[in-house]
C-alpha atoms as a PDB file:
ATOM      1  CA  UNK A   1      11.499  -1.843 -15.657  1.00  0.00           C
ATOM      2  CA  UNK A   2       8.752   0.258 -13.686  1.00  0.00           C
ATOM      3  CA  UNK A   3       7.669   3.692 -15.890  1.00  0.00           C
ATOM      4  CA  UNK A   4       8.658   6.673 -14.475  1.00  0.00           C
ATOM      5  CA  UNK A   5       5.632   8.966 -13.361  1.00  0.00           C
ATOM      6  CA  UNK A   6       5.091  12.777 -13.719  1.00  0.00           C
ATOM      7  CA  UNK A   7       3.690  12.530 -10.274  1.00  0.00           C
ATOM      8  CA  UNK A   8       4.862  13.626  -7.412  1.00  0.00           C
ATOM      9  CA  UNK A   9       5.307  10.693  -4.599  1.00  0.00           C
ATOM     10  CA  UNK A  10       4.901  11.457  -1.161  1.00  0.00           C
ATOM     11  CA  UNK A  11       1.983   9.595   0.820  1.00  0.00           C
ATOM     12  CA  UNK A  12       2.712   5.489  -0.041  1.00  0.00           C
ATOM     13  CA  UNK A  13      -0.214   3.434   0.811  1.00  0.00           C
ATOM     14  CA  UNK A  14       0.401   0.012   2.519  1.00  0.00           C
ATOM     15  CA  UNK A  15      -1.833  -2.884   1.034  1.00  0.00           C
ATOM     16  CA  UNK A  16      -2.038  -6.422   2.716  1.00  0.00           C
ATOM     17  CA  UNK A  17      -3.254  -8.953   5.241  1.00  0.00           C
ATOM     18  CA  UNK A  18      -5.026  -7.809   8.658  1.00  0.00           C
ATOM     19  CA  UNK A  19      -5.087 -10.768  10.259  1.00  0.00           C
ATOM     20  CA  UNK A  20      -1.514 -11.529  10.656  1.00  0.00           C
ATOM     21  CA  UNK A  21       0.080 -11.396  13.475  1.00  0.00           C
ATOM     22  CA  UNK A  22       3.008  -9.159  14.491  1.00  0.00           C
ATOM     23  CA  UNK A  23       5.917 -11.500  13.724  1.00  0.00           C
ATOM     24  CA  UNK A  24       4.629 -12.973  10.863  1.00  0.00           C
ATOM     25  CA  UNK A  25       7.131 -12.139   8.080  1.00  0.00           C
ATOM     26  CA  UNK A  26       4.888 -10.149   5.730  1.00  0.00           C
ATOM     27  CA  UNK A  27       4.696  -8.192   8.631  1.00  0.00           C
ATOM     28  CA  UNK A  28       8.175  -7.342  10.084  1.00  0.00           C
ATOM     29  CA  UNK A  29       9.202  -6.794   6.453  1.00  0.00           C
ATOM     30  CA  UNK A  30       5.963  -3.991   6.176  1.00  0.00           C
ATOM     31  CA  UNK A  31       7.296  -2.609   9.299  1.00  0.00           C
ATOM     32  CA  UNK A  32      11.034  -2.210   7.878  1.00  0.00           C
ATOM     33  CA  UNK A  33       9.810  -1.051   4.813  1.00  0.00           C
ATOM     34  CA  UNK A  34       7.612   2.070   6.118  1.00  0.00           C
ATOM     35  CA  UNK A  35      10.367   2.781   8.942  1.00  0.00           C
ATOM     36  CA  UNK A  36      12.803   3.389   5.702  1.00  0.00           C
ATOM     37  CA  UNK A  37      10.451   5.171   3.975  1.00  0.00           C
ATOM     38  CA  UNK A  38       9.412   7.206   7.058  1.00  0.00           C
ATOM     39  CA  UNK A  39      13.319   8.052   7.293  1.00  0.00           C
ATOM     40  CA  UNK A  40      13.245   9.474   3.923  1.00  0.00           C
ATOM     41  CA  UNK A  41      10.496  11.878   4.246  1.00  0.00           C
ATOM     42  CA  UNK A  42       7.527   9.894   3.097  1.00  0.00           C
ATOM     43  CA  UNK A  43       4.356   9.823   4.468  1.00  0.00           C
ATOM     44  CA  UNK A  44       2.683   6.162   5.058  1.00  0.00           C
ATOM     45  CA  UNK A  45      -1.086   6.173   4.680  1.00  0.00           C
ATOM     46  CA  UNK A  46      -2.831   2.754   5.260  1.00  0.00           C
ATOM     47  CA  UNK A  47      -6.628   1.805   6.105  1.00  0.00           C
ATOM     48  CA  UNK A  48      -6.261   1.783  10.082  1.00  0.00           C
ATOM     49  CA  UNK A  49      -6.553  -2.085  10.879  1.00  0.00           C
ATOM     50  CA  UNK A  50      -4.063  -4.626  12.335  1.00  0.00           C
ATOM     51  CA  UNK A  51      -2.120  -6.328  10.414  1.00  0.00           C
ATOM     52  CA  UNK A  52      -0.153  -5.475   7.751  1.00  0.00           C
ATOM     53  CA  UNK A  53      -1.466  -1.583   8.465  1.00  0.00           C
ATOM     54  CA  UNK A  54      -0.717  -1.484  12.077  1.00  0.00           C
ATOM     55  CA  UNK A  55       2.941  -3.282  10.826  1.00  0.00           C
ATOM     56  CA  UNK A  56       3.404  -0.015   8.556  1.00  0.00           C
ATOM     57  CA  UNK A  57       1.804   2.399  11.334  1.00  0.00           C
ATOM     58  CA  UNK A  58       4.888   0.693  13.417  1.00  0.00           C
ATOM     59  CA  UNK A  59       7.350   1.083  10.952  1.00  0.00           C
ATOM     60  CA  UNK A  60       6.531   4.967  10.399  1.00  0.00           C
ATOM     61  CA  UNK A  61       6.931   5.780  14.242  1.00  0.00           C
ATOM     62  CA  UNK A  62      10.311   3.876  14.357  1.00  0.00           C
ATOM     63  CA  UNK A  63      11.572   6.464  11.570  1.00  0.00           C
ATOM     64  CA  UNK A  64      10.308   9.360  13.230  1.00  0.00           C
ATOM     65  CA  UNK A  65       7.704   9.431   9.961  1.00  0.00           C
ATOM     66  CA  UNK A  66       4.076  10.819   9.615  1.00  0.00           C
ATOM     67  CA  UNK A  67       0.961   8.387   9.001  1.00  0.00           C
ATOM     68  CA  UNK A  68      -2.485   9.229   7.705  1.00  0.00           C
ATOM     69  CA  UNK A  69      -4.977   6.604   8.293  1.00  0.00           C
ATOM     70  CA  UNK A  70      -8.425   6.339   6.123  1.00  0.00           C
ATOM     71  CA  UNK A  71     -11.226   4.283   8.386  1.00  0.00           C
ATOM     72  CA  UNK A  72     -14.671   3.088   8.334  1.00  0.00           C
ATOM     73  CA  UNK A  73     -16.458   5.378  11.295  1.00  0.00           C
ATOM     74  CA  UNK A  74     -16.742   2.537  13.910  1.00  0.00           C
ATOM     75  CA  UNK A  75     -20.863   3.652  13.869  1.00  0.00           C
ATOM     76  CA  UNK A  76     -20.740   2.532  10.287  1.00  0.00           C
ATOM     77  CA  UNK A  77     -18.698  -0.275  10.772  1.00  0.00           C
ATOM     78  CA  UNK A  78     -19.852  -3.929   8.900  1.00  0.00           C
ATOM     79  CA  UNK A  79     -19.974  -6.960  11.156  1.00  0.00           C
ATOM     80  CA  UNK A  80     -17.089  -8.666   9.090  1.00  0.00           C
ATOM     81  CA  UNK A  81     -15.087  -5.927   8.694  1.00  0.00           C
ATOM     82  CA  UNK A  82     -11.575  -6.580  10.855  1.00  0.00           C
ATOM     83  CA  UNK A  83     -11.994  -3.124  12.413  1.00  0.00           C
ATOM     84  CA  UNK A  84      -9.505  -0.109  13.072  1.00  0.00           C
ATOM     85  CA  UNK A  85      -6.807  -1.155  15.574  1.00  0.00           C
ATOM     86  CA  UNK A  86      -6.765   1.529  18.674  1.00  0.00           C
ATOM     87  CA  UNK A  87      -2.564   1.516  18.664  1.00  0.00           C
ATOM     88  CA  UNK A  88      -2.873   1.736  15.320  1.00  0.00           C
ATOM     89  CA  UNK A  89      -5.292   5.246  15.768  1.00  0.00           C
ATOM     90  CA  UNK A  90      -3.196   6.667  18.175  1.00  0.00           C
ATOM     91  CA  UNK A  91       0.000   7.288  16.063  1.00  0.00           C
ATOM     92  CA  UNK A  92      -1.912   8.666  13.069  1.00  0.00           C
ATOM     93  CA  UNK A  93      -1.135  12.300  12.508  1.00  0.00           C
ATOM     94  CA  UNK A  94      -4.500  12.707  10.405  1.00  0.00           C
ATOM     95  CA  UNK A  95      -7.474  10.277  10.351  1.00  0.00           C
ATOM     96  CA  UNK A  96      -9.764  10.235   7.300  1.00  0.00           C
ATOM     97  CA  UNK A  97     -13.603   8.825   8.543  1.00  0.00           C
ATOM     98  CA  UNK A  98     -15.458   7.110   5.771  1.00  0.00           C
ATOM     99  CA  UNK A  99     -19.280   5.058   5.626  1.00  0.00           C
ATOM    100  CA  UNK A 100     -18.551   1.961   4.123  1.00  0.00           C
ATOM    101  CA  UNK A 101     -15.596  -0.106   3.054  1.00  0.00           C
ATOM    102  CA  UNK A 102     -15.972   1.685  -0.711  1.00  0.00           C
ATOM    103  CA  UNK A 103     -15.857   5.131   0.940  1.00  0.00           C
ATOM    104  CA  UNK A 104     -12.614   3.885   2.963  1.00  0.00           C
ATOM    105  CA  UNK A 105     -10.768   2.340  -0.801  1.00  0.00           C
ATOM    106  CA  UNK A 106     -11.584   5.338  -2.577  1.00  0.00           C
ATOM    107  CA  UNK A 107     -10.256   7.706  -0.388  1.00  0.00           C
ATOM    108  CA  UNK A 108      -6.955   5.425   0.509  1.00  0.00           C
ATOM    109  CA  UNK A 109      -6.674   5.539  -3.419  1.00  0.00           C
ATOM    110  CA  UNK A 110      -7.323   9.122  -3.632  1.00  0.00           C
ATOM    111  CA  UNK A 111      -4.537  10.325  -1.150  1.00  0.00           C
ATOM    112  CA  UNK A 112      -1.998   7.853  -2.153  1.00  0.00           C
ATOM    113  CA  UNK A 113       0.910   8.667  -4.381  1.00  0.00           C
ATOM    114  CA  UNK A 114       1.998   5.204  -5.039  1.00  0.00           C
ATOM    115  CA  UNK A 115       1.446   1.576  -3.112  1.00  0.00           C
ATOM    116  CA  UNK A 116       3.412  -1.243  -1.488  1.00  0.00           C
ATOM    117  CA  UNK A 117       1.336  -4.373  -1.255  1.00  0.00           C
ATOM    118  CA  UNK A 118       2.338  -7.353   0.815  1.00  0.00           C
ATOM    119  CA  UNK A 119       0.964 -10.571   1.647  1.00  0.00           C
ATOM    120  CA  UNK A 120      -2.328 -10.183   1.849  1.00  0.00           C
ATOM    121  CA  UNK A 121      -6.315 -12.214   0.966  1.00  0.00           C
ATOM    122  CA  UNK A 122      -9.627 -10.759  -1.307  1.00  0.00           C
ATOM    123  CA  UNK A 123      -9.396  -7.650   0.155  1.00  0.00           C
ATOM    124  CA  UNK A 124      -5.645  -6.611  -1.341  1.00  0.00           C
ATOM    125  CA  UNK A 125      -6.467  -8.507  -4.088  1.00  0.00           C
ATOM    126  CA  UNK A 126      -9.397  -6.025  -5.037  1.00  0.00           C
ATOM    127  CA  UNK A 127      -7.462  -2.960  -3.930  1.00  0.00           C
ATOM    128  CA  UNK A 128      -4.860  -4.292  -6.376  1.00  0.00           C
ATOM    129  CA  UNK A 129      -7.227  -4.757  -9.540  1.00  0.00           C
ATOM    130  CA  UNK A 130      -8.820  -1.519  -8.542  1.00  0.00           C
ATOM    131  CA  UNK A 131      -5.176   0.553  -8.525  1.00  0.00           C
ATOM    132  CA  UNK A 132      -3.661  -1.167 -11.371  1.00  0.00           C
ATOM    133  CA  UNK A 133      -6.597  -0.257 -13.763  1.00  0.00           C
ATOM    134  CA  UNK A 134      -6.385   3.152 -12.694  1.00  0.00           C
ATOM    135  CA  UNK A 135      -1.978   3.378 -12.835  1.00  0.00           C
ATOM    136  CA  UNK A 136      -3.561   1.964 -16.594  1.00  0.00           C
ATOM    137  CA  UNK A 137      -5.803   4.575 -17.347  1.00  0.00           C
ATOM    138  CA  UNK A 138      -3.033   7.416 -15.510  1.00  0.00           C
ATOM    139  CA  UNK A 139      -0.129   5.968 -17.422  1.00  0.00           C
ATOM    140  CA  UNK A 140       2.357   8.933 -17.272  1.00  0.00           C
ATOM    141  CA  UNK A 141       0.751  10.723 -14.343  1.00  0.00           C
ATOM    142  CA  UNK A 142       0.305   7.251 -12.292  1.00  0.00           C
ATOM    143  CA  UNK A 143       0.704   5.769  -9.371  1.00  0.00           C
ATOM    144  CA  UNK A 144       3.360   3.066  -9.444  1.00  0.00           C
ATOM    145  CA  UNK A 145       2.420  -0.510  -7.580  1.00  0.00           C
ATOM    146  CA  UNK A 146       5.256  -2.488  -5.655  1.00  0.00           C
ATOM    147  CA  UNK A 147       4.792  -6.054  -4.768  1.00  0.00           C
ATOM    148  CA  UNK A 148       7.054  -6.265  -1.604  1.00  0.00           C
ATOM    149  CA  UNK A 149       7.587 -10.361  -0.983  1.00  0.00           C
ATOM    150  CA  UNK A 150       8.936 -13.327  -2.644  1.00  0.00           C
ATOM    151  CA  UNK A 151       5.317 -14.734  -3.407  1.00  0.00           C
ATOM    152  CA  UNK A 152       4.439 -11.677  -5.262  1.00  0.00           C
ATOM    153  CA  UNK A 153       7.331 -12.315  -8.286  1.00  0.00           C
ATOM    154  CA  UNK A 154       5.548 -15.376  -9.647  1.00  0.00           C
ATOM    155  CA  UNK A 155       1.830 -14.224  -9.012  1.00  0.00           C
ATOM    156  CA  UNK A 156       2.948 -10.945 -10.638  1.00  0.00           C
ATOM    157  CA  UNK A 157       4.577 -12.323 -13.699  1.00  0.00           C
ATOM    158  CA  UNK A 158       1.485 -14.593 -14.198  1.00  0.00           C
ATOM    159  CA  UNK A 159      -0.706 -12.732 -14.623  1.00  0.00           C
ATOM    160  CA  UNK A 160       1.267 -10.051 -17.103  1.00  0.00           C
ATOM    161  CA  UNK A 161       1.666 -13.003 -19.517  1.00  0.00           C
ATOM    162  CA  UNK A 162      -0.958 -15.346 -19.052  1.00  0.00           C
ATOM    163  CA  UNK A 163      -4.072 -12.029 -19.106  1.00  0.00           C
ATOM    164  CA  UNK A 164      -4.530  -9.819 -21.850  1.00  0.00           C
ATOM    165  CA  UNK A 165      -2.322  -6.813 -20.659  1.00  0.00           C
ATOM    166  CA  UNK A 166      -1.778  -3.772 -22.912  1.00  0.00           C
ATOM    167  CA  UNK A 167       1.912  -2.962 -22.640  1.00  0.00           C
ATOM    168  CA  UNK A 168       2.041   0.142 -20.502  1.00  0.00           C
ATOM    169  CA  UNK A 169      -0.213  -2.219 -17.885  1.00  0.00           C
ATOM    170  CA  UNK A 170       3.157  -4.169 -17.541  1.00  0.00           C
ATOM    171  CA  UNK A 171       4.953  -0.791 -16.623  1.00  0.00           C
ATOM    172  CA  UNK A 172       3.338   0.327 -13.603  1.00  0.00           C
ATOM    173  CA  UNK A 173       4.204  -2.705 -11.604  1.00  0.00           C
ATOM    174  CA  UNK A 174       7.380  -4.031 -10.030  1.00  0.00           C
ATOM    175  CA  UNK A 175       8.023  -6.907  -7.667  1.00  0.00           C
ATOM    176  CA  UNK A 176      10.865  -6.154  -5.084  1.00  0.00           C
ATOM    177  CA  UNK A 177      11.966  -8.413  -2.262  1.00  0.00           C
ATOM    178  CA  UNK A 178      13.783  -5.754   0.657  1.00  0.00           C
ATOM    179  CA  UNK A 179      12.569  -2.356   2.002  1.00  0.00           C
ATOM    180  CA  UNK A 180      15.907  -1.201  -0.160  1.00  0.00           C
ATOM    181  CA  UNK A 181      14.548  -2.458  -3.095  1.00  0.00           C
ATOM    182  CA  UNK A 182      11.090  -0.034  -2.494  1.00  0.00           C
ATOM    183  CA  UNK A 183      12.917   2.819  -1.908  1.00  0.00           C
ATOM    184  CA  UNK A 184      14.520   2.441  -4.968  1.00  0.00           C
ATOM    185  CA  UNK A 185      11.709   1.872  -7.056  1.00  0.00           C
ATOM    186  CA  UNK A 186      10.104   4.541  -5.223  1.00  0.00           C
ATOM    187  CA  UNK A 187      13.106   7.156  -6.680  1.00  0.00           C
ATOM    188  CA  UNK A 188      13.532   5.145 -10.044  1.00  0.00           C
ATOM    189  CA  UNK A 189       9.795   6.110 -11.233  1.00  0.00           C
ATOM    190  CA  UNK A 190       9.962   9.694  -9.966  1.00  0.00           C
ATOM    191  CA  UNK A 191      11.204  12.345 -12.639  1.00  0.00           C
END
């Protein structure tokens, strides 16, 4: 069972994939997921691409919700980098500017209360490592990490018992399958 937190939640970040398409299933289940979470009064916050972002940017506006997007300032922009999506922009109630891609994860990690991660490559796998060793080092005051998919229960429990985890590592984390499921994670690790 996820540990409750003595923080409070309000902005949720949205990890995951940017270069899947709209109705991919990661996707349509980020979208569902931030339009319930939009409904009840929470802010989604995501790093301004396509994607899995745009999906939650999507989600937010169906349920009448706020989003903050953090971005790379398209003058500092990296040649691989999958860019901010312009639909995506135009939604966002507040729009954080950053350098470089480690300017644009600290901030998204800053402002974020908690995180839903989806299906996603390197990228949400280092935003991953990065949050859970801080939820770690925060334990009490942290923010929680839900892995939102099917693929995530396996990969998840894998790594808790095959690595080295201290115990209160374990109880940051849980793997849900429905945007129900987040919201009530969401309310089961707030005091």
């Amino acid at each position: 069972m996820i540990a409750k937190t003595n923080k409070i939640i309000k902005r949720i970040a949205f990890f995951g994939d940017a270069n899947l398409p709209d109705n991919d299933s990661s996707c349509i289940l980020a979208k569902e997921t931030a339009k319930l979470l939009a409904e009840n009064d929470y802010i989604v916050v995501n790093g301004g691409g396509p994607g899995i972002m745009k999906a939650s940017t999507d989600g937010a506006a169906l349920g009448g919700g706020k989003v903050e997007l953090v971005i790379i300032d398209p003058k500092h922009e990296p040649g691989n980098y999958e860019g901010s999506d312009k639909e995506n922009m135009e939604y966002a109630d507040k729009i954080y500017n950053t350098k470089n891609i480690h300017e644009r994860v600290s901030k998204l990690v800053e402002i974020a209360d908690a995180f839903v991660i989806f299906k996603g490559g390197t990228g949400t796998l280092a935003e991953v490592g990065l949050v859970w060793e801080l939820a770690k080092f925060e334990f009490g005051h942290h923010e929680p990490l839900i892995f939102v998919g099917k693929e995530w229960e396996l990969i998840v429990k894998d790594i808790i018992n095959k690595m080295h985890f201290e115990e209160k590592e374990k109880r940051v984390v849980a793997t849900v399958e429905t945007p129900v499921e987040v919201l009530k994670a969401l309310r089961q690790v707030e005091n």
